[in-house]
Protein backbone atom coordinates (compact mmCIF):
# COMPACT_ATOMS: atom_id res chain seq x y z
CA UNK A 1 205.49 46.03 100.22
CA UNK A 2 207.18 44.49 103.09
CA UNK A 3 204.41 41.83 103.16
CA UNK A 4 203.04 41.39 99.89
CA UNK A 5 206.23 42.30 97.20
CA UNK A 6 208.29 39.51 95.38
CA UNK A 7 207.13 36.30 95.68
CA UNK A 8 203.61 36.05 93.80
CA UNK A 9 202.27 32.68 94.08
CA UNK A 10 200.30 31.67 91.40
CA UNK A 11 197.06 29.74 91.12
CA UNK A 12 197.54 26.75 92.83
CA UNK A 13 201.09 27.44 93.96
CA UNK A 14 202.83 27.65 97.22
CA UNK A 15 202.30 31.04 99.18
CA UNK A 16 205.72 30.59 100.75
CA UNK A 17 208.75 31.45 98.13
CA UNK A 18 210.28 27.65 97.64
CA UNK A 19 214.16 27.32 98.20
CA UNK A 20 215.27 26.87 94.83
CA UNK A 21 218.19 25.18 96.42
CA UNK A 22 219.85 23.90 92.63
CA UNK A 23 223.21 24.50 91.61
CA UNK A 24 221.89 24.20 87.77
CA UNK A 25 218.77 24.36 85.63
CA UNK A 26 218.14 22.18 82.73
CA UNK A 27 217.17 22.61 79.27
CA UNK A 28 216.44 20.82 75.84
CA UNK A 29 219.25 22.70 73.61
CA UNK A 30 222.66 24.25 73.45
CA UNK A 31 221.36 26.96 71.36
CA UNK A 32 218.86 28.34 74.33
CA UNK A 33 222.21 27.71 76.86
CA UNK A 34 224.10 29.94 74.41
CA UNK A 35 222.18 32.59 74.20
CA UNK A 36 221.47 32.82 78.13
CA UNK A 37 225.20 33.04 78.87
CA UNK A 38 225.78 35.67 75.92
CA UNK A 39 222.29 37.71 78.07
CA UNK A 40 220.57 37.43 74.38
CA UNK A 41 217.68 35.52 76.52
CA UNK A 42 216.84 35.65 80.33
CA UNK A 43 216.36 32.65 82.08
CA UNK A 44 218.14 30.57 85.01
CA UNK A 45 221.04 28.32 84.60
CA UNK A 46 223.79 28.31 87.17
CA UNK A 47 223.04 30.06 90.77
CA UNK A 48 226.39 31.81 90.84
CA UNK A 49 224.65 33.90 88.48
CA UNK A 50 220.95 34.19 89.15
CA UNK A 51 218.17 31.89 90.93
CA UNK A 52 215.03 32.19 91.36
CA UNK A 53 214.82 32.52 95.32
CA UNK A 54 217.41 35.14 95.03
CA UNK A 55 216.13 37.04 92.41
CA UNK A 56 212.56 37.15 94.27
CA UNK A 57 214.73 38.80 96.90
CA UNK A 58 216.07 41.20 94.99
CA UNK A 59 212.61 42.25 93.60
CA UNK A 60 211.16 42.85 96.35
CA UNK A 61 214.13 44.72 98.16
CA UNK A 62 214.21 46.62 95.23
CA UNK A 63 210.31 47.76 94.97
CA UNK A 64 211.12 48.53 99.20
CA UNK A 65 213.63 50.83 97.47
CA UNK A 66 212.15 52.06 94.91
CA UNK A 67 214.87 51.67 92.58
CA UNK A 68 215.37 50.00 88.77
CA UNK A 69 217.18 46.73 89.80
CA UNK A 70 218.99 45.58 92.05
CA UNK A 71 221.66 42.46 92.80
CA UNK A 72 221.88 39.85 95.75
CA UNK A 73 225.13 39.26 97.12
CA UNK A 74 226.80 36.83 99.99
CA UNK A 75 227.59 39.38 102.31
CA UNK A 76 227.24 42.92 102.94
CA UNK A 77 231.01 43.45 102.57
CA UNK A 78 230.46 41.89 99.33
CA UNK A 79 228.13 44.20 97.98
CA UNK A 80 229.84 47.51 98.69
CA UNK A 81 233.25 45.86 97.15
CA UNK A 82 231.26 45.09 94.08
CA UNK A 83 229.56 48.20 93.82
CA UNK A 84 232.81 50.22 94.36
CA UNK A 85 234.47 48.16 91.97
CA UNK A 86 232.15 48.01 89.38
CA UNK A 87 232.79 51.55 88.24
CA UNK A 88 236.34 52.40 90.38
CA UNK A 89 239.90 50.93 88.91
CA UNK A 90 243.31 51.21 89.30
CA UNK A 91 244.36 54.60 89.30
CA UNK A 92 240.94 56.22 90.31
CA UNK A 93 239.97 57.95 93.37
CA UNK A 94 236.87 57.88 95.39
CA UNK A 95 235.25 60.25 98.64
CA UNK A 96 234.06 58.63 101.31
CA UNK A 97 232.44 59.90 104.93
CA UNK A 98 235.03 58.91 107.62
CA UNK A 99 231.95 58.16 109.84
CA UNK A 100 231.79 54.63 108.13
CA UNK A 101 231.73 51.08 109.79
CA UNK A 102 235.21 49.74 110.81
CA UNK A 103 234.92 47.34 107.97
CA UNK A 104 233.85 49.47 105.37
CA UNK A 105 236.63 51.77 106.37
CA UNK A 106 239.56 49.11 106.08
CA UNK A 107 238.23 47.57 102.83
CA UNK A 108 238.96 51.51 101.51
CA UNK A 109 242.01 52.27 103.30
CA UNK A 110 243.53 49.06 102.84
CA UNK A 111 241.89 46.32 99.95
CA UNK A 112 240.90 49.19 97.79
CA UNK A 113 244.52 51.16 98.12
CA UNK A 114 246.59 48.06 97.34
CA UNK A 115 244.24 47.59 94.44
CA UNK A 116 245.24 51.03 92.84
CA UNK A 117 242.26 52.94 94.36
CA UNK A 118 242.72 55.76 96.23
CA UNK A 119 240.49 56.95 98.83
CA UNK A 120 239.98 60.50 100.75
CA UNK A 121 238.19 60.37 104.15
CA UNK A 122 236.12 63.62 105.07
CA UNK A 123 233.82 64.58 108.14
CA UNK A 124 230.41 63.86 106.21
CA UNK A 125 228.56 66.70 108.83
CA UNK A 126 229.39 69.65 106.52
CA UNK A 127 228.73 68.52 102.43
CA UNK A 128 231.24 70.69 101.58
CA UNK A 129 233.83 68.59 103.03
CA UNK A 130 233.38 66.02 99.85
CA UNK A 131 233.15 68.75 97.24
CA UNK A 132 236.88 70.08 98.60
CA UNK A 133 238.13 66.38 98.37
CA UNK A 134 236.82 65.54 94.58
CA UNK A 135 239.30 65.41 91.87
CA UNK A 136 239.13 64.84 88.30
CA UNK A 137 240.06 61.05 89.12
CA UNK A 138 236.97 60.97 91.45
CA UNK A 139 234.30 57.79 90.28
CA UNK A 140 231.94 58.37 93.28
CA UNK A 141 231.44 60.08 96.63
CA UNK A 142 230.30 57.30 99.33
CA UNK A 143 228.68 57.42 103.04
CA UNK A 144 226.30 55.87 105.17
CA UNK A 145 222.46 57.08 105.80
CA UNK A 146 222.56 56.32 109.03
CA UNK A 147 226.11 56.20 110.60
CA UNK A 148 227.50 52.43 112.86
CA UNK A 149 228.35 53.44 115.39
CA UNK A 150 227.73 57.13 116.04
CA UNK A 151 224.12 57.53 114.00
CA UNK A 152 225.05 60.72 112.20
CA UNK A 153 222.91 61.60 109.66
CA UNK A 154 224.21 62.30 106.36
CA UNK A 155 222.77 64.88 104.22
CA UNK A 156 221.59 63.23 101.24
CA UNK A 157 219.64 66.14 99.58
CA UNK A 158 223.34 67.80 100.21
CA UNK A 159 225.93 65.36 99.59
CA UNK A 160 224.44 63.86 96.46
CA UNK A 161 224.25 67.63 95.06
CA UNK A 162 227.47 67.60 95.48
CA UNK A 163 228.00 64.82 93.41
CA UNK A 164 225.79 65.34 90.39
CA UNK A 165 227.31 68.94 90.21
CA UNK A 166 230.87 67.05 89.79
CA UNK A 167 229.54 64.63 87.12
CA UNK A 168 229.47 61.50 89.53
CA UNK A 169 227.41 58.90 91.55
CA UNK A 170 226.68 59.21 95.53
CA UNK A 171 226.88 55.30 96.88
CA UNK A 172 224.71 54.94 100.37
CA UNK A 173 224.91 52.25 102.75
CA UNK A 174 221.20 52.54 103.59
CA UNK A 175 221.97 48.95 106.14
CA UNK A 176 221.30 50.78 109.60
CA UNK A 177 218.04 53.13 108.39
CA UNK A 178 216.05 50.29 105.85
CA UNK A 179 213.67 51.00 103.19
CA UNK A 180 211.38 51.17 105.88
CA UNK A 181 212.91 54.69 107.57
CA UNK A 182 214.12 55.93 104.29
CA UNK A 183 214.12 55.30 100.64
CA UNK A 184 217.64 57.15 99.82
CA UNK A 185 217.45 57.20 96.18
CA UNK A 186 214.46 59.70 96.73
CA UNK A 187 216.89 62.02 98.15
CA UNK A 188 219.48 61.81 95.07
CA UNK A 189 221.61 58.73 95.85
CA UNK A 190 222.39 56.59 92.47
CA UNK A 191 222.92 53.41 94.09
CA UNK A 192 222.26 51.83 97.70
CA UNK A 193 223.53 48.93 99.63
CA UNK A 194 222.57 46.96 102.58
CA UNK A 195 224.01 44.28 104.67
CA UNK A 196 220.93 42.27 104.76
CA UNK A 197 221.97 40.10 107.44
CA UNK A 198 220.99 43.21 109.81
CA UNK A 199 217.59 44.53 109.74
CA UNK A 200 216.61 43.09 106.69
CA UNK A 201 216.86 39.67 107.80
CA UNK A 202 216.22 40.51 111.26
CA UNK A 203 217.02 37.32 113.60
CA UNK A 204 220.82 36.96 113.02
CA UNK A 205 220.74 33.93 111.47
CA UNK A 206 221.76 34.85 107.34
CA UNK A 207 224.13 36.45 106.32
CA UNK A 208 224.18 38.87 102.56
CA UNK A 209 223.72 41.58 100.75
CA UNK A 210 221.95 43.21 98.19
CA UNK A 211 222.97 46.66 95.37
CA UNK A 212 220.13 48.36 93.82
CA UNK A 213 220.46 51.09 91.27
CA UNK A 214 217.86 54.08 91.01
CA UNK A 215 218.27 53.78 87.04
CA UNK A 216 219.03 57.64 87.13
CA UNK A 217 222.50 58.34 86.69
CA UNK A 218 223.51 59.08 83.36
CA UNK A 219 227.08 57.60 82.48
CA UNK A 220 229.67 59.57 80.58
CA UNK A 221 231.63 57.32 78.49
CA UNK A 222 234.13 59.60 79.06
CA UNK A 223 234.75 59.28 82.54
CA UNK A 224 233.61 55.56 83.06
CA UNK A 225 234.76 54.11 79.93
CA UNK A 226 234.00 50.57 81.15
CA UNK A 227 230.39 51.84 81.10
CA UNK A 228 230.53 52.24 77.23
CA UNK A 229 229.50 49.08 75.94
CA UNK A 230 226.42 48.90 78.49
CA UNK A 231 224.69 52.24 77.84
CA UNK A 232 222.53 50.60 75.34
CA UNK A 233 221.04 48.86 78.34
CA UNK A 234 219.16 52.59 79.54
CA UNK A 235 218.66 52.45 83.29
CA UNK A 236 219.80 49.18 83.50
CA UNK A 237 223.39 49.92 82.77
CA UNK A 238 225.17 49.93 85.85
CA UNK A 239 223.28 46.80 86.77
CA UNK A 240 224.20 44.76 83.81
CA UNK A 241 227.48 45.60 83.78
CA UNK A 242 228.02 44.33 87.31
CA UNK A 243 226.07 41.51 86.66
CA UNK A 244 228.07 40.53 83.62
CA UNK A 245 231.52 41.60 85.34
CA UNK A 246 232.94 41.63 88.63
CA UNK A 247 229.64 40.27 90.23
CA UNK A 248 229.61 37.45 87.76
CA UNK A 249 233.89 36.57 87.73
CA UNK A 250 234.19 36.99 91.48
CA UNK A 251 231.29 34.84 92.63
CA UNK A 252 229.94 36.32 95.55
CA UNK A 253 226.33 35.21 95.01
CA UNK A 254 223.88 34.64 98.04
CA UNK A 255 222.99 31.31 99.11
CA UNK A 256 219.58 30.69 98.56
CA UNK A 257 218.74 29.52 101.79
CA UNK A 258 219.75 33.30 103.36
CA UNK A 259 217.65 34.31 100.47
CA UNK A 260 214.46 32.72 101.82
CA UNK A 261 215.44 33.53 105.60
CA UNK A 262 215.69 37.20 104.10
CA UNK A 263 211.82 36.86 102.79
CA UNK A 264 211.02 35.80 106.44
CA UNK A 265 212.63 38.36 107.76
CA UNK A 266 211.20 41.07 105.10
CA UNK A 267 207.41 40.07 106.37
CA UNK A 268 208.23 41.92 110.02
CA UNK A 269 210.38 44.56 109.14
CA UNK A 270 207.88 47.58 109.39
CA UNK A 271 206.65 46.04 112.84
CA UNK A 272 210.20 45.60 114.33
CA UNK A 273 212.00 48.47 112.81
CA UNK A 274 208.39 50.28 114.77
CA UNK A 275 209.77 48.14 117.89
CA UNK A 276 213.09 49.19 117.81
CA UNK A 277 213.03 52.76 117.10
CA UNK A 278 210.74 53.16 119.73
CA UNK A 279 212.98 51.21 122.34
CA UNK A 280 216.15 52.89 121.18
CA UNK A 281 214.79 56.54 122.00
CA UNK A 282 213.09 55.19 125.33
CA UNK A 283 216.82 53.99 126.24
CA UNK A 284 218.60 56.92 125.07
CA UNK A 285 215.82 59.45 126.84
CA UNK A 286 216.47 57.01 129.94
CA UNK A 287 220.52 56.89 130.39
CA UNK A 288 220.98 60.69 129.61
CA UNK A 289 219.20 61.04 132.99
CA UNK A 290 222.05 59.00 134.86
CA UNK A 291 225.02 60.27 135.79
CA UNK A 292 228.70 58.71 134.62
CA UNK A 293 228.03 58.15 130.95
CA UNK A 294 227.20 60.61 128.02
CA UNK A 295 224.61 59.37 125.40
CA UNK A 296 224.78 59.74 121.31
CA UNK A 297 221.50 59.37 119.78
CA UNK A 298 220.30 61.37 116.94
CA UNK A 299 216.36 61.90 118.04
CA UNK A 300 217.64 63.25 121.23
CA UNK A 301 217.39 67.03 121.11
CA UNK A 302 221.02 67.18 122.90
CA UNK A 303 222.41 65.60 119.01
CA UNK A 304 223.47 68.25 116.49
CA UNK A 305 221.31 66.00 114.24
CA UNK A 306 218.16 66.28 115.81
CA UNK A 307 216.97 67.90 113.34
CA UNK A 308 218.37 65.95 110.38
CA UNK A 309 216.78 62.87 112.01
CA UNK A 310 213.09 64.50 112.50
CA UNK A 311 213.08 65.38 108.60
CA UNK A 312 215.12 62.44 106.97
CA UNK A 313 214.48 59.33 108.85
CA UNK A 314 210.56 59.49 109.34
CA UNK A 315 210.78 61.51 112.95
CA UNK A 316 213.27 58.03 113.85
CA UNK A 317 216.56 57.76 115.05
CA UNK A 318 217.38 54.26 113.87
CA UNK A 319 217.81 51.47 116.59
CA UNK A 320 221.29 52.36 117.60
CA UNK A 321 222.63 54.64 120.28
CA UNK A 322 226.67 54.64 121.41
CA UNK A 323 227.33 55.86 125.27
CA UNK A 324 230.52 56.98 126.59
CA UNK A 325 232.00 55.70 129.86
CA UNK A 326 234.44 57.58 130.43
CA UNK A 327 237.31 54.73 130.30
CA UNK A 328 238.10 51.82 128.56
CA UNK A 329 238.05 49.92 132.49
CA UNK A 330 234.67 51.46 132.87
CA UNK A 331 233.15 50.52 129.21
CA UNK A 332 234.06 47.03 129.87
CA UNK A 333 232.77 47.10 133.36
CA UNK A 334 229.59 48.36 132.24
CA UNK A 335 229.53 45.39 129.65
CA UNK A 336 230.41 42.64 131.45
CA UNK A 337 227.45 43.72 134.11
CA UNK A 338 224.65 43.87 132.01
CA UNK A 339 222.36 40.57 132.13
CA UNK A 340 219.97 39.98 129.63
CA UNK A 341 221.82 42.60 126.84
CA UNK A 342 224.05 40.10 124.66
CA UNK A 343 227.82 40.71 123.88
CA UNK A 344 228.07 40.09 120.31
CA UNK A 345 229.59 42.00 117.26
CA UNK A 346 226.15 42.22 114.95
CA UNK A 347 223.19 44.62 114.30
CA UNK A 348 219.82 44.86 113.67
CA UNK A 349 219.06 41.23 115.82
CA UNK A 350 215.50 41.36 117.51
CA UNK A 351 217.88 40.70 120.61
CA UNK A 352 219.62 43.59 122.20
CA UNK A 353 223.43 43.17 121.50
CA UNK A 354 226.56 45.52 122.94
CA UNK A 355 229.95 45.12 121.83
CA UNK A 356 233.18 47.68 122.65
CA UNK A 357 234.34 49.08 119.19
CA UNK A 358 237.55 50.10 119.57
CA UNK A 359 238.59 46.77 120.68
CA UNK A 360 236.77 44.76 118.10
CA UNK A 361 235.72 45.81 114.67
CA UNK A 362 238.04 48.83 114.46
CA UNK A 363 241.09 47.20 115.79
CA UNK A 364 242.80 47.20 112.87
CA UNK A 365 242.33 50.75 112.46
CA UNK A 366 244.87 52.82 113.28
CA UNK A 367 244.11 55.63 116.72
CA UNK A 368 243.65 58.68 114.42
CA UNK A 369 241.37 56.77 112.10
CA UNK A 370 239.16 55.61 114.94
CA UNK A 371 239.04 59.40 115.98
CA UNK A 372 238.25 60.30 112.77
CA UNK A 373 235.50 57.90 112.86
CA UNK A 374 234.17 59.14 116.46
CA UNK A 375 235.04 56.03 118.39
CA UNK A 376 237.09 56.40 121.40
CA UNK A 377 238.48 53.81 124.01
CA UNK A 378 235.12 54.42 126.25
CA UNK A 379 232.61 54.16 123.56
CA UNK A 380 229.93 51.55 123.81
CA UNK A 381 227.77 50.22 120.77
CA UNK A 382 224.19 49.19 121.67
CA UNK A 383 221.68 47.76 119.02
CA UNK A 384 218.71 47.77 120.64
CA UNK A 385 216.10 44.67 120.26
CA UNK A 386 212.78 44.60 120.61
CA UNK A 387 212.84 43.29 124.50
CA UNK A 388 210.39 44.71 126.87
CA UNK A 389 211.90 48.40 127.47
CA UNK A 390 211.53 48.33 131.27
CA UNK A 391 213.43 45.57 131.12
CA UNK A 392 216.08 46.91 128.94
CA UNK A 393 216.45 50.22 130.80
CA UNK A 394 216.71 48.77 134.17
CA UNK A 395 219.78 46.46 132.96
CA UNK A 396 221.52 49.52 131.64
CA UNK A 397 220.59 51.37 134.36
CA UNK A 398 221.89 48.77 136.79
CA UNK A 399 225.42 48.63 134.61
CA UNK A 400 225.71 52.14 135.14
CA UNK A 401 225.28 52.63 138.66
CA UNK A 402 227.71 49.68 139.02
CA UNK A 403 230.65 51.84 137.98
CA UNK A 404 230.07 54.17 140.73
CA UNK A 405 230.58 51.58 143.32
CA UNK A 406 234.16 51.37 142.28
């Protein structure tokens, strides 16, 4: 699927998805325009709301997936606002792991509070934790497959049990395990996101997003009255009403440029995500041998979810690992030495990148959030690229030992 989904050239047509790179798409009457904007007949006519390079994007993300449909958006961001939003309004109230990247965690405890939405932050390790937060204003219970930073697994099988028994959807942000680890909506989630400028795309250079809906929750008018008018669309529901809501009136569509550097990208993902599992372990394995720093990975048989990982994730552990260095002075030291690793604030690059957390993309967050969270002023974020590992081990290795000539 990684190779061959989407895109399916034709006799005679280009094997390479063309760049549909048109704001708008003509036709012969007003009638057919008419009854494409009132989604009485599909078709193309303004990219803000669907293109043909996007769409072949979504596909084929969505058959990776395994779900019903699925929706491109510009960013990553974007797509967990929109799918949030398309079901959660003022005066609602929605569960989410603490364990959740810095961004994700302000856009709830900040964007989504001054919009009327309440939020209620839980330790995602024990499933009960979400059921004790849920009240009868609850939409959805939210987490991340694969924690950024600290890799904790979330139980899916557990936590989205939890959330069918309560009458409501379990949202995943599947961005740090991809379809190729883990297909969450075979575990119970109702609807998955990714930042597809990570793994997805691969070499840093895109940035978007993408929502895709298993098809299998059933809406109760009831609780999601918005949902009313779109049951008649079956397991297309949630889907259509995004598309013909938020998704469509805030305009966060993906360039369709990022879309084709996304089906590039797509074409290596089993063969890097291979890469970078692999390297990610090796380093882990490798600086839990060397004295001065402590290492979280979730493979290692040292993480309380060892065993989560082994059964959930394929026997991975995802391609990032955090380390603890005892001090803020000594995190940065250990940085600033390393020479091929890059210091950047992105994941899921074929490059190896570092970057200090708690200085950077939680430092709007406030100290007990960031505890909540697991990051601390020594942690160090490392998402590991698909570099030669000897070469990768003996720069960390090298960083480390620099600290103890202090």
């Amino acid at each position: 699927l990684c190779v061959q989904a989407g895109w399916q050239p034709k006799n005679g047509e280009p094997r390479i998805l063309p760049i549909y790179q048109s704001t708008t798409f003509k036709y012969e009457s007003t009638e057919q325009m008419g009854r494409l904007f009132d989604l009485e007949e599909e078709g193309y006519f303004y990219t803000r709301l669907q293109n043909p390079t996007n769409d072949c994007v979504a596909q084929k993300i969505c058959e990776l997936e395994g779900g019903a449909a699925a929706l491109a958006t510009a960013t990553g961001s974007a797509a967990i606002t929109y799918a949030v939003q398309n079901i959660a309004t003022a005066g609602d109230h929605i569960v989410s792991s603490a364990h959740v990247y810095g961004g994700t965690y302000n856009l709830f405890a900040n964007t989504l509070k001054e919009q009327g939405i309440s939020v209620t932050f839980v330790d995602p390790s024990d499933p009960e934790n979400f059921r004790k937060a849920i009240q009868p204003n609850t939409k959805l219970l939210y987490g991340e497959t694969l924690g950024n930073p600290n890799s904790d697994v979330l139980d899916l099988e557990a936590v989205s049990a939890v959330a069918h028994e309560n009458g409501i959807p379990l949202i995943v942000d599947s961005t740090t395990s991809t379809p190729y680890l883990l297909n969450p909506i075979q575990y119970g989630a109702d609807v998955v996101v990714h930042s597809t400028s990570k793994y997805i795309n691969g070499s840093g250079d895109a940035i978007s997003g993408i929502i895709i809906d298993s098809g299998n929750f059933s809406w109760s008018p009831e609780r999601y009255p918005g949902m009313k008018e779109y049951k008649k669309y079956g397991k297309f529901a949630y889907l259509v009403k995004l598309r013909n809501g938020i998704w469509r009136n805030m305009g966060g569509c993906l360039a369709p440029m990022n879309a084709y550097l996304n089906i590039i990208g797509m074409e290596t993902l089993g063969l890097r995500m291979e890469r970078v599992c692999n390297n990610a372990f090796r380093l882990a394995q490798a600086l839990e041998k060397l004295e001065g720093v402590s290492v979280n990975y979730p493979l290692l048989e040292s993480s309380p979810y060892h065993e989560l990982a082994e059964k959930q994730l394929s026997g991975k552990g995802g391609a990032i690992l955090t380390i603890r260095a005892g001090s803020k002075e000594r995190a940065y030291k250990l940085i600033n030495h390393l020479k091929y690793v890059k210091i950047a604030t992105n994941i899921g690059d074929v490059r190896t990148l570092v970057i200090h957390p708690a200085s950077t993309i939680y430092i709007h967050s406030t100290p007990e959030a960031m505890a909540e969270a697991g990051v601390y002023d020594d942690t160090i974020r490392i998402s590991v690229g698909i570099e030669d590992i000897k070469d990768l081990i003996q720069d960390f290795t090298e960083a480390v030992e620099s600290l103890g000539e202090e």
